[in-house]
Protein backbone atom coordinates (compact mmCIF):
# COMPACT_ATOMS: atom_id res chain seq x y z
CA UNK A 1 29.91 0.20 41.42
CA UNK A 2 31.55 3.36 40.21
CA UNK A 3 31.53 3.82 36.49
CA UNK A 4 35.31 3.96 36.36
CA UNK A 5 35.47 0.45 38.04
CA UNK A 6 33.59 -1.76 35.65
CA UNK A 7 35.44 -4.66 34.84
CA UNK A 8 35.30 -4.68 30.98
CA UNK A 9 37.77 -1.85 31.57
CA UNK A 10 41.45 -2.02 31.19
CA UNK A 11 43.42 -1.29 34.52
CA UNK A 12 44.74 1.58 36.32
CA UNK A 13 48.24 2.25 35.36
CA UNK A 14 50.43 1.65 39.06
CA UNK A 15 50.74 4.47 40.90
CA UNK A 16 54.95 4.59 40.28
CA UNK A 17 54.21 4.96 36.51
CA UNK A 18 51.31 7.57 37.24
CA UNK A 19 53.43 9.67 39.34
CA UNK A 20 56.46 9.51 36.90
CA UNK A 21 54.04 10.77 34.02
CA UNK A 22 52.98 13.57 36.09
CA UNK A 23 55.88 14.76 37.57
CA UNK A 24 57.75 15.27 34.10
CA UNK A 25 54.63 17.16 32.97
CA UNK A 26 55.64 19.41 36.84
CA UNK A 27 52.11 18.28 38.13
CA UNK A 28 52.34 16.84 42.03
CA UNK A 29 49.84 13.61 42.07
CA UNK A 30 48.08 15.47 44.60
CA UNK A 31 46.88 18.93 42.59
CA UNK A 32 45.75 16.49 40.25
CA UNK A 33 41.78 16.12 39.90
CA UNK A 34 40.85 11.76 40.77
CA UNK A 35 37.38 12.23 40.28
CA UNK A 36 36.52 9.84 36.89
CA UNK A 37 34.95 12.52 34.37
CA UNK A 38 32.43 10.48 32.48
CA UNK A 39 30.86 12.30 29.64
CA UNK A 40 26.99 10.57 29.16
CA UNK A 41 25.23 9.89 25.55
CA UNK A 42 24.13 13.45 24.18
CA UNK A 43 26.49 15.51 25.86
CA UNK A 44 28.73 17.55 24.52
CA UNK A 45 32.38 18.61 26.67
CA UNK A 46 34.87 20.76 25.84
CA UNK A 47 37.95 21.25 28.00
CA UNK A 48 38.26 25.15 27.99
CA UNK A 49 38.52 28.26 30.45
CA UNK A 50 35.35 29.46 29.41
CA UNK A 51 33.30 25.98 30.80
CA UNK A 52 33.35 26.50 33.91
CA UNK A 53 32.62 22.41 34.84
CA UNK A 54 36.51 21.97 33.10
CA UNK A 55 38.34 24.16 35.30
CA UNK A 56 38.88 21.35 37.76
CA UNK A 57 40.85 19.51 35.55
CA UNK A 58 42.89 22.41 33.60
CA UNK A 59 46.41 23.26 35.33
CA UNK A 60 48.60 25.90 34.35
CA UNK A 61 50.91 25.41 31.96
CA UNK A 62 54.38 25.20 33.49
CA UNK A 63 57.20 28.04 32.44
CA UNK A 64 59.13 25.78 29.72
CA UNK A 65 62.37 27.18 28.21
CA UNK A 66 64.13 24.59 26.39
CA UNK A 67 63.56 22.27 23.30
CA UNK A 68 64.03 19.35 25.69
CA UNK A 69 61.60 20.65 27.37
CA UNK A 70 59.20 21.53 24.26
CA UNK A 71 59.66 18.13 22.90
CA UNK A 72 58.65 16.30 25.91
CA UNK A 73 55.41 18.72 26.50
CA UNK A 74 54.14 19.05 22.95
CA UNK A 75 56.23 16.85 20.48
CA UNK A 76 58.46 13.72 20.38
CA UNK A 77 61.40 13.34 23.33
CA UNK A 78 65.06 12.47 21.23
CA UNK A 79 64.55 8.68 23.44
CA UNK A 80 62.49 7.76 21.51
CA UNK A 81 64.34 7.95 18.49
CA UNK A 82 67.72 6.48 20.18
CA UNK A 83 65.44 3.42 21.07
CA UNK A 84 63.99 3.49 17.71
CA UNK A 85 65.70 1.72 14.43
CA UNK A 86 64.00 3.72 11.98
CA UNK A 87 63.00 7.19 12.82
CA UNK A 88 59.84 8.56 11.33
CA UNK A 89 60.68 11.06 8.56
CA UNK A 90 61.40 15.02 8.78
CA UNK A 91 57.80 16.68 7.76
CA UNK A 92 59.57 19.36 5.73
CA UNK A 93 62.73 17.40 4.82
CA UNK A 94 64.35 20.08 2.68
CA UNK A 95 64.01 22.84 4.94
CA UNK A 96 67.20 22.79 7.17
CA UNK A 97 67.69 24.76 10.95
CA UNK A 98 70.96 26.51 9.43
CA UNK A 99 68.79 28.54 7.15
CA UNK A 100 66.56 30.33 10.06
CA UNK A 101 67.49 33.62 10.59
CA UNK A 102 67.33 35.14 14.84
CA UNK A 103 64.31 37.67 13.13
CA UNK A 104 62.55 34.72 11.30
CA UNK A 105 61.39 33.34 14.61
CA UNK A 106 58.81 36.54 14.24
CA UNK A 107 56.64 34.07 11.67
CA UNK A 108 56.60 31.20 13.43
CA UNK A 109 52.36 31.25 13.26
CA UNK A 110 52.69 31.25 9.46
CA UNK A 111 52.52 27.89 8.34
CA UNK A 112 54.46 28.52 5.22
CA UNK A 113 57.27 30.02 6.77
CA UNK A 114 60.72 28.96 7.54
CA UNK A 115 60.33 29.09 11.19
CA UNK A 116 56.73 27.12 11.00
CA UNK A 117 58.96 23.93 8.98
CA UNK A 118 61.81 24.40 11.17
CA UNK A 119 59.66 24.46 14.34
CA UNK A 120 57.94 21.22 13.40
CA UNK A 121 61.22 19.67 12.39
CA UNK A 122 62.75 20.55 15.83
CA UNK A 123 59.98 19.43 17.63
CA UNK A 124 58.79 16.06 16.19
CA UNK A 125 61.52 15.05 14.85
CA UNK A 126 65.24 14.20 16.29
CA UNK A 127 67.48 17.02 17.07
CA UNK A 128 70.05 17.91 15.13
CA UNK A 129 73.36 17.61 17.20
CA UNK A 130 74.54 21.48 16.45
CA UNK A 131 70.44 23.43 16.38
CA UNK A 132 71.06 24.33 20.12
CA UNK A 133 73.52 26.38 19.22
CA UNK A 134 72.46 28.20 16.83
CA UNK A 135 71.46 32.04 17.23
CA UNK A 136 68.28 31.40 14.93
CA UNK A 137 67.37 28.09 16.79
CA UNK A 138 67.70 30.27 19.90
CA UNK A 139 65.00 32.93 18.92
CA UNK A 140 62.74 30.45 17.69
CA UNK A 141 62.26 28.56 21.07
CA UNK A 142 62.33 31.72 22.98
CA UNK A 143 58.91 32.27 20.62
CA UNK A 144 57.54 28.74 20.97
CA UNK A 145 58.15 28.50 24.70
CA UNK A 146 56.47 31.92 25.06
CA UNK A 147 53.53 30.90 22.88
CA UNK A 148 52.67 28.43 25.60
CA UNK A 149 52.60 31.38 28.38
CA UNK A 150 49.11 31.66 29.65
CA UNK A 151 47.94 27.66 27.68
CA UNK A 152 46.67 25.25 29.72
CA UNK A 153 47.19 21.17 30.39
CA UNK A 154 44.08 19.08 30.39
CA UNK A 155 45.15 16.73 33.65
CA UNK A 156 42.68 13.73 35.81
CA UNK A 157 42.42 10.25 35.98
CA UNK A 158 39.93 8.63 34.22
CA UNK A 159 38.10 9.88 31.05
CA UNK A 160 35.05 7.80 29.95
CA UNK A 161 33.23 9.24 26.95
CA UNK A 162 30.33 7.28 26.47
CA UNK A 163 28.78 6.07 23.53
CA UNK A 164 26.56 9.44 21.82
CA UNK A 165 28.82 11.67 24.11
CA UNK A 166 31.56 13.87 22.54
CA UNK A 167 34.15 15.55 24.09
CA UNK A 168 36.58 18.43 23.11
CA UNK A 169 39.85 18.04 24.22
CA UNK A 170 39.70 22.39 23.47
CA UNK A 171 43.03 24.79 22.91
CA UNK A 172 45.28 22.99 25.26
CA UNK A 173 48.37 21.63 24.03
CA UNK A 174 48.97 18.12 26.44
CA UNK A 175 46.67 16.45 27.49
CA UNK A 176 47.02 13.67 30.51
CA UNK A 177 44.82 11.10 31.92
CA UNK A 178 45.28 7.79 33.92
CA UNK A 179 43.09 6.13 31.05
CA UNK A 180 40.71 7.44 28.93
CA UNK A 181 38.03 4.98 27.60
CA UNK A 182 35.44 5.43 24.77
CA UNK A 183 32.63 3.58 24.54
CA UNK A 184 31.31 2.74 20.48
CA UNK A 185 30.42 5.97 18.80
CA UNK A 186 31.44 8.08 21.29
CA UNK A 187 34.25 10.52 20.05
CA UNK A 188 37.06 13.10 21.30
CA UNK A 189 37.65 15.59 18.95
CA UNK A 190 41.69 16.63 18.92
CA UNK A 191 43.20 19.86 17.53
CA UNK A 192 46.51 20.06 15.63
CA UNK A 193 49.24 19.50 17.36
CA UNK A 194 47.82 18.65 20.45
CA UNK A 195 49.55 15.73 22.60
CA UNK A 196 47.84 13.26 24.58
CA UNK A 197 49.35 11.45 27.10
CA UNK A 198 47.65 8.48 28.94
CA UNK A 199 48.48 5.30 31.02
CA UNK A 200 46.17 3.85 28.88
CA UNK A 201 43.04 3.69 25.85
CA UNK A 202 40.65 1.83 25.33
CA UNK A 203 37.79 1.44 22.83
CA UNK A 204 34.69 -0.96 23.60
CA UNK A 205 31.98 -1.42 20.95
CA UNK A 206 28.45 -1.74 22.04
């Protein structure tokens, strides 16, 4: 028996809801790596360009050039909160789109600047009905889409970090698996503002 198909593991997600996962993140089912990565007690993985044993399972990320398009690779789609009765909370509440100037969109790595709060805002939270349209809103996801030039998504179908193993989930900003499953102390260490996306995780003590 394969170490992906022990039976004290949840199941596959169906192929339909695999392939609809993938093909909004513009991967074809077929470029993507099925091989079951399992990461064994003492090891330490880290998805990155430089390990040559994660290449198989980083993809390019895909040109991006909109906020939809932002918010469904690295933040929270508007869906969910039309489905949801109480959206989560602004993170910078008093910092408002209107006030971002077009040249403003030059700070956006500095985490106390306007364009940093705004960013974050736009992202994770629900968009404003007007921010499309305005000039500063503009220039700031011409940065953030550019900032992702180059990045890469972390893409395959089954993780399994065992127990004393930890992985890395590296740089990349989304992250994708079929089901990633950790077994007691094993860990994944994630970065800020990185998105994982998975048909499904599970934890099983020892």
């Amino acid at each position: 028996m394969e170490p992906s198909d022990s039976p004290n593991y949840v199941a596959k997600p169906p192929d339909y809801e695999r392939n609809e996962r993938l093909s909004r993140l513009r991967l074809h089912p077929g470029e993507v790596n099925t091989m079951p990565l399992t990461v064994k007690s003492g090891q330490h993985f880290v998805f990155a360009a430089e390990n040559p044993m994660a290449r198989n399972w980083l993809k390019p990320f895909p040109d991006v050039s909109t906020l939809d398009d932002l918010k469904y690779f690295i933040g929270v789609p508007d869906q969910v909160f039309h489905n949801s009765q109480t959206p989560a909370p602004l993170a910078y509440p008093d910092v408002h789109h209107s006030s971002l100037e077009a040249s403003d969109a030059l700070n956006l790595l500095d985490q106390s600047s306007t364009a940093y709060k705004v960013g974050v805002n736009l992202v994770y939270g629900p968009t404003p009905a007007n921010a499309a349209a305005h000039v500063g809103v503009t220039h700031l996801v011409a940065a953030m889409t550019g900032a992702l030039k180059g990045q890469y998504i972390v893409a395959g179908s089954d993780l399994i970090v065992n127990a004393g193993a930890v992985v890395d989930l590296g740089p990349n900003p989304t992250v994708t698996f079929d089901r990633i499953i950790i077994h007691g102390n094993g860990a994944i260490i994630c970065h800020n503002h990185q998105k994982i996306i998975a048909g499904a995780i599970q934890w099983l003590p020892q």
